[in-house]
N, C-alpha and C. Protein backbone atom coordinates (compact mmCIF):
# COMPACT_ATOMS: atom_id res chain seq x y z
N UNK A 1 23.00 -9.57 18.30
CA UNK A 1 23.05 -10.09 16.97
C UNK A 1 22.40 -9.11 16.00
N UNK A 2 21.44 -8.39 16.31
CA UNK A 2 20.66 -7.12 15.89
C UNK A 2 21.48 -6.23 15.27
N UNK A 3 22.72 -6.10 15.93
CA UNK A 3 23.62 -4.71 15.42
C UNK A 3 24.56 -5.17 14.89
N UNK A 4 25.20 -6.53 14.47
CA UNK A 4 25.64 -6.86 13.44
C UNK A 4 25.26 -7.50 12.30
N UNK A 5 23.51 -7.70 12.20
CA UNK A 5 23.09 -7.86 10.85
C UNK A 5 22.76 -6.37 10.55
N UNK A 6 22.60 -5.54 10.90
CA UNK A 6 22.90 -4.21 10.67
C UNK A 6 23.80 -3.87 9.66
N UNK A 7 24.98 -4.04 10.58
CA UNK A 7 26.11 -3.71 10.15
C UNK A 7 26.19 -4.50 8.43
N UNK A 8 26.01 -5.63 8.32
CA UNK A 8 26.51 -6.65 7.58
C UNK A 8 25.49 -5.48 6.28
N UNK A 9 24.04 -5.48 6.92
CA UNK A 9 23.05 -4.59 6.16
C UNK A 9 24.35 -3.17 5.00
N UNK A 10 24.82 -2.67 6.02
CA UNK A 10 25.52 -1.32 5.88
C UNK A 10 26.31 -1.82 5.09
N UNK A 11 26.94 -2.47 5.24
CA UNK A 11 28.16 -3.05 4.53
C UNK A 11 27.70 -3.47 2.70
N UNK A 12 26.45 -4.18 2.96
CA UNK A 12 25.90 -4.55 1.84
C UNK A 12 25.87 -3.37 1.12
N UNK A 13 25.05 -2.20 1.16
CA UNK A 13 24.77 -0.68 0.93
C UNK A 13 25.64 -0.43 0.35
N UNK A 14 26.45 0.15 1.34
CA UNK A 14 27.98 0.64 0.93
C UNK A 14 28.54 0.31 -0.36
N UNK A 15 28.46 -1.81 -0.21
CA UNK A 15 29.37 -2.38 -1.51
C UNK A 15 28.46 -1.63 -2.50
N UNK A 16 27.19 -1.59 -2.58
CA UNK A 16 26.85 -1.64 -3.56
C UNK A 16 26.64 0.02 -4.08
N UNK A 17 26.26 0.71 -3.36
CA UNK A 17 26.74 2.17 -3.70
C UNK A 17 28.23 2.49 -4.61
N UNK A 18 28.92 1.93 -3.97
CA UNK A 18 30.63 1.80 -4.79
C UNK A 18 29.90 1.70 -6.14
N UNK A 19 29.74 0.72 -6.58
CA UNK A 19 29.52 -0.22 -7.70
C UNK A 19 28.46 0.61 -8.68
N UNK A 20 27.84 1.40 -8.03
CA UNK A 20 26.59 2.16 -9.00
C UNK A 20 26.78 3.13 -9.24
N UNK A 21 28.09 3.67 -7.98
CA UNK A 21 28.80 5.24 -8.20
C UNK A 21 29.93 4.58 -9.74
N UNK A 22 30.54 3.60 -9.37
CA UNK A 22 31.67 3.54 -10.45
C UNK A 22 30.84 3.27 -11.97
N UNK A 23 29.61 2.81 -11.65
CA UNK A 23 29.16 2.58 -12.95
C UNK A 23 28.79 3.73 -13.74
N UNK A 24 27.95 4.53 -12.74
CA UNK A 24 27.23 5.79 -13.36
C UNK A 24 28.45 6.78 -13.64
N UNK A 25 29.25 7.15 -12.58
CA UNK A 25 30.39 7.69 -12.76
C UNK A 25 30.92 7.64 -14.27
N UNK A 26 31.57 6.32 -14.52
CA UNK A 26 32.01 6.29 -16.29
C UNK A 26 33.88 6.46 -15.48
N UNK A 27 34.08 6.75 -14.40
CA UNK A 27 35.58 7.07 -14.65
C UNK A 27 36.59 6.73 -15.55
N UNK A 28 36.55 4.71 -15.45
CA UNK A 28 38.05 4.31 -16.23
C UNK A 28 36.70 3.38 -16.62
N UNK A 29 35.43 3.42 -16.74
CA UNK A 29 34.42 2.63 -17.41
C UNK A 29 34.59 1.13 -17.07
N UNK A 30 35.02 0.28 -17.43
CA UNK A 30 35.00 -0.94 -17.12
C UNK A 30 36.24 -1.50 -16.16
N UNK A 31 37.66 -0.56 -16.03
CA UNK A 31 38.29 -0.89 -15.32
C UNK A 31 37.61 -0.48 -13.54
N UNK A 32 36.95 0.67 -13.16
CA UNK A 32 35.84 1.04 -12.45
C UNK A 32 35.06 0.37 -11.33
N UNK A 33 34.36 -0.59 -12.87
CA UNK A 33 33.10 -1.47 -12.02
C UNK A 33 34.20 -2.93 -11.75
N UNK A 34 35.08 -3.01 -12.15
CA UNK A 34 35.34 -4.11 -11.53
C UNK A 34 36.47 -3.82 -10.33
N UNK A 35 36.75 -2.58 -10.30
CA UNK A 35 37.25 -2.57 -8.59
C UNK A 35 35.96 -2.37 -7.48
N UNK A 36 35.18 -1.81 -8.29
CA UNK A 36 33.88 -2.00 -7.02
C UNK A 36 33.27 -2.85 -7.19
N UNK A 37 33.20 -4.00 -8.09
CA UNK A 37 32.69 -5.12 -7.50
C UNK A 37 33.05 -6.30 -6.99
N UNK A 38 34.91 -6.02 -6.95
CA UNK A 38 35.69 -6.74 -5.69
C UNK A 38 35.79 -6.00 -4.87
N UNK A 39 35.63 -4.94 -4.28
CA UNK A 39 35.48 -4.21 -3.00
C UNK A 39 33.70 -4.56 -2.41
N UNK A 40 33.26 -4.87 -3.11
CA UNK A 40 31.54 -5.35 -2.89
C UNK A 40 31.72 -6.81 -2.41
N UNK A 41 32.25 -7.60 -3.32
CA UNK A 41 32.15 -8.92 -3.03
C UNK A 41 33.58 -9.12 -1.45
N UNK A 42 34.80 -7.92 -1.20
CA UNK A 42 35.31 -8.12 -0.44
C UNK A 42 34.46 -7.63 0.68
N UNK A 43 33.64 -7.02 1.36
CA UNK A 43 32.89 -6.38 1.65
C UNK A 43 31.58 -7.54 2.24
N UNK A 44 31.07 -8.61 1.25
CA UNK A 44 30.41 -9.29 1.46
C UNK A 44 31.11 -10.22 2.40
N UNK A 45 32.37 -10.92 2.20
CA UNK A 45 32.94 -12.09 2.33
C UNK A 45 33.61 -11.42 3.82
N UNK A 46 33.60 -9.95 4.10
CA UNK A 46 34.10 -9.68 5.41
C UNK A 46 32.62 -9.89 6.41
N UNK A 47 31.80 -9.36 5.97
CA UNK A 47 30.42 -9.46 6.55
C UNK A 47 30.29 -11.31 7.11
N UNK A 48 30.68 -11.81 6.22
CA UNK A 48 29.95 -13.20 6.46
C UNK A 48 30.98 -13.59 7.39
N UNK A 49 32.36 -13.39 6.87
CA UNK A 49 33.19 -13.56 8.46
C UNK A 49 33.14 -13.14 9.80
N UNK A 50 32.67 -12.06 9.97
CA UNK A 50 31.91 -11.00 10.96
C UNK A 50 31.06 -11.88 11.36
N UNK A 51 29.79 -12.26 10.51
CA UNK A 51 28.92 -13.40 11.67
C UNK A 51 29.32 -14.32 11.80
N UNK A 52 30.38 -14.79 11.38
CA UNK A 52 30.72 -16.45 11.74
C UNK A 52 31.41 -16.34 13.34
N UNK A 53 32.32 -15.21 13.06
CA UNK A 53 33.04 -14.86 14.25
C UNK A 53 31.79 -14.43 15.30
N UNK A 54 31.16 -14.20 15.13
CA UNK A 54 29.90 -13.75 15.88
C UNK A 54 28.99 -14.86 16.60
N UNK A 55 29.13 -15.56 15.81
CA UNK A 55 28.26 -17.13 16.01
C UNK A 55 29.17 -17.55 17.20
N UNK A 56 30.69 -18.15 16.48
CA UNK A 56 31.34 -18.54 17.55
C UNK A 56 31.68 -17.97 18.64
N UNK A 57 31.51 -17.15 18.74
CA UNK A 57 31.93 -16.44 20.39
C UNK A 57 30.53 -16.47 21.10
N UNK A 58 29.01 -16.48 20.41
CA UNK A 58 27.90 -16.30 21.23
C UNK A 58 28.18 -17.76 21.61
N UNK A 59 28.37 -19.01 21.41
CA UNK A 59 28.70 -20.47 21.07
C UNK A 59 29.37 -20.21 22.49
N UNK A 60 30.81 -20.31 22.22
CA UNK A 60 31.88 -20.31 23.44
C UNK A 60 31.59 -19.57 24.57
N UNK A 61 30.55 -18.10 24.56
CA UNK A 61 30.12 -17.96 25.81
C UNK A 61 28.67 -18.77 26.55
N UNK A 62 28.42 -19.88 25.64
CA UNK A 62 27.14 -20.54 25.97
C UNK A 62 27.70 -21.26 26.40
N UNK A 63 29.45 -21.69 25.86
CA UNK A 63 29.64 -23.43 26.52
C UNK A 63 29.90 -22.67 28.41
N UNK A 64 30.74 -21.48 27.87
CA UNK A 64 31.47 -21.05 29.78
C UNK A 64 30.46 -21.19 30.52
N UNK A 65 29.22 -20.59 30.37
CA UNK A 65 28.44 -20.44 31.15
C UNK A 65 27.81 -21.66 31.54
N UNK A 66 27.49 -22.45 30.91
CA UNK A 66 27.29 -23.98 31.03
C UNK A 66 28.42 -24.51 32.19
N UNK A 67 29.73 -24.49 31.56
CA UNK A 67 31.06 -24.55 32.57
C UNK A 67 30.47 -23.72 34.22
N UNK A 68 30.58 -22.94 33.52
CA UNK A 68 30.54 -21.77 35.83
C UNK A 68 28.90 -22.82 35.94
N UNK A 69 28.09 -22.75 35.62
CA UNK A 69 26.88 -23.61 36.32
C UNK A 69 27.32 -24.67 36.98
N UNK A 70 28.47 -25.66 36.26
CA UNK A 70 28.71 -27.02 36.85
C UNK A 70 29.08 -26.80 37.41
N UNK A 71 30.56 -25.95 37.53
CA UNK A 71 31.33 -25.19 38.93
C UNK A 71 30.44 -25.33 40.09
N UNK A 72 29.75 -24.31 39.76
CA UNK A 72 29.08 -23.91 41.30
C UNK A 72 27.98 -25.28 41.77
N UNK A 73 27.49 -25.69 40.76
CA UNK A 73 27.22 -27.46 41.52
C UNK A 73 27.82 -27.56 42.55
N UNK A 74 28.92 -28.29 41.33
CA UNK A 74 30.31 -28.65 42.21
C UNK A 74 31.00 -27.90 43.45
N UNK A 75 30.62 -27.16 43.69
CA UNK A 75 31.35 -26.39 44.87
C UNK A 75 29.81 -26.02 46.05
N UNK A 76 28.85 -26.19 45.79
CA UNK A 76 27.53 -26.27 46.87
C UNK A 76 27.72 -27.95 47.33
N UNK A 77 27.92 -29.14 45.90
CA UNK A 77 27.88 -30.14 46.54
C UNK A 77 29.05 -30.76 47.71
N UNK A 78 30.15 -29.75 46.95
CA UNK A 78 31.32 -30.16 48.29
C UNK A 78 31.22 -29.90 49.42
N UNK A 79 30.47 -28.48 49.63
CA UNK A 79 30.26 -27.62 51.16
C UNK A 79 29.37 -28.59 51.39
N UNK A 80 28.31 -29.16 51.08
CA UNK A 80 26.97 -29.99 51.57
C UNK A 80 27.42 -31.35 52.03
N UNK A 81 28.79 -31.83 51.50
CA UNK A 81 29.48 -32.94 51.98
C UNK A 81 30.40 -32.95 53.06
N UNK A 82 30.58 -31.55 52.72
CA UNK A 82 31.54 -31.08 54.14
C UNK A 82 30.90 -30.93 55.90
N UNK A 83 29.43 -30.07 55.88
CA UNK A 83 28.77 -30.17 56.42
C UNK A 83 28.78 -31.41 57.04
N UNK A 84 28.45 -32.43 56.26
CA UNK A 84 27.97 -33.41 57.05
C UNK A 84 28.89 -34.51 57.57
N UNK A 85 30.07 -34.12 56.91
CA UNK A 85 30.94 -34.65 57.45
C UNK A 85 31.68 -34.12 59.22
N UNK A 86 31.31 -32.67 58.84
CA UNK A 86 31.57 -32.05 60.00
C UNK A 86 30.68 -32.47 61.51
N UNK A 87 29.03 -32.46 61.03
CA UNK A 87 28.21 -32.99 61.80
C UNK A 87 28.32 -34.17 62.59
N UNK A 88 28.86 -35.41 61.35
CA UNK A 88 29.57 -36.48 61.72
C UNK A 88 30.58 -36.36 63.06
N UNK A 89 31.22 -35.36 62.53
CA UNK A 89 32.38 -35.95 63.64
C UNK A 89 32.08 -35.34 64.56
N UNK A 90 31.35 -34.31 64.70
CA UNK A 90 30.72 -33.74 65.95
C UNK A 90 30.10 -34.63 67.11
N UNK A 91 29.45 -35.59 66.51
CA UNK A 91 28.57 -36.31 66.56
C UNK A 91 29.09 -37.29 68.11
N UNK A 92 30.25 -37.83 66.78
CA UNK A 92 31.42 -38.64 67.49
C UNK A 92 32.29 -37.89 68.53
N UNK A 93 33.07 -36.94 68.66
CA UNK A 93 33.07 -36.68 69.63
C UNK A 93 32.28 -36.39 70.47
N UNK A 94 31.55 -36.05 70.96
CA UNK A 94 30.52 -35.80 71.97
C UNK A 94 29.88 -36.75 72.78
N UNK A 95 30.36 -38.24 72.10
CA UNK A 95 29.86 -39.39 72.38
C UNK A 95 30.71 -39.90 73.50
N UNK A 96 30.60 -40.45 75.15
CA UNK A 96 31.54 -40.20 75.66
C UNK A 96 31.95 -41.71 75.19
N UNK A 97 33.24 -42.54 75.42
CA UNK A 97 33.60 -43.36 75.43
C UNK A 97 33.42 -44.43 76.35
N UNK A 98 32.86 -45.16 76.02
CA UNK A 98 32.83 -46.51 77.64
C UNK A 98 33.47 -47.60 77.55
N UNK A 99 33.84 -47.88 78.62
CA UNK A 99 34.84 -49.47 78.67
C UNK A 99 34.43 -50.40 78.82
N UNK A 100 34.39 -51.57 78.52
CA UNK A 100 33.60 -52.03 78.76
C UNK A 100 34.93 -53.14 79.79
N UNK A 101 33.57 -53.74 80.91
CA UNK A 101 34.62 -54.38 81.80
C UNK A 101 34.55 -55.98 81.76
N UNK A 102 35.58 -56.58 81.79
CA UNK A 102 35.29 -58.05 81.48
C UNK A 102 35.27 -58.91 82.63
């Protein structure tokens, strides 16, 4: 998250460098500052999309991982049921059978 408030940082800079170059500059004077200060404010509004998209994917890899944890529950508690089911029938066979006589 470090290296895209960075970035967002840079981005900020940047817009605003535009905006102080077009001002000081004088080129087309007022036609100028207002392309750099929709390239600033586009600039901002990409940044903030950048962390949103950022948010949600740290999000969706918190839910997976949550997901594979239950998984593997789920797959120790099956072998642990299996086991003993296996034991079970071990159990039972080994048991010899008797008749009983009437």
């Amino acid at each position: 998250m470090t290296e895209l408030t960075q970035r967002i940082s840079k981005a900020g800079v940047l817009a605003g460098t535009l905006l102080a170059f077009a001002l000081f500059a004088g080129c087309s004077g007022q036609d100028a500052a207002q392309r750099a200060q929709q390239a600033a404010q586009q600039a901002a509004s990409s940044a903030q999309s950048a962390e949103a998209a950022a948010n949600s994917a740290q999000q969706s890899a918190a839910a997976a991982q949550a997901a594979a944890t239950r998984t593997e529950q789920a797959a120790a508690d099956a072998k642990a049921a299996a086991d003993r089911a296996e034991a079970i029938a071990s159990k039972t066979e080994a048991t010899p059978h008797r008749r009983h006589r009437r």
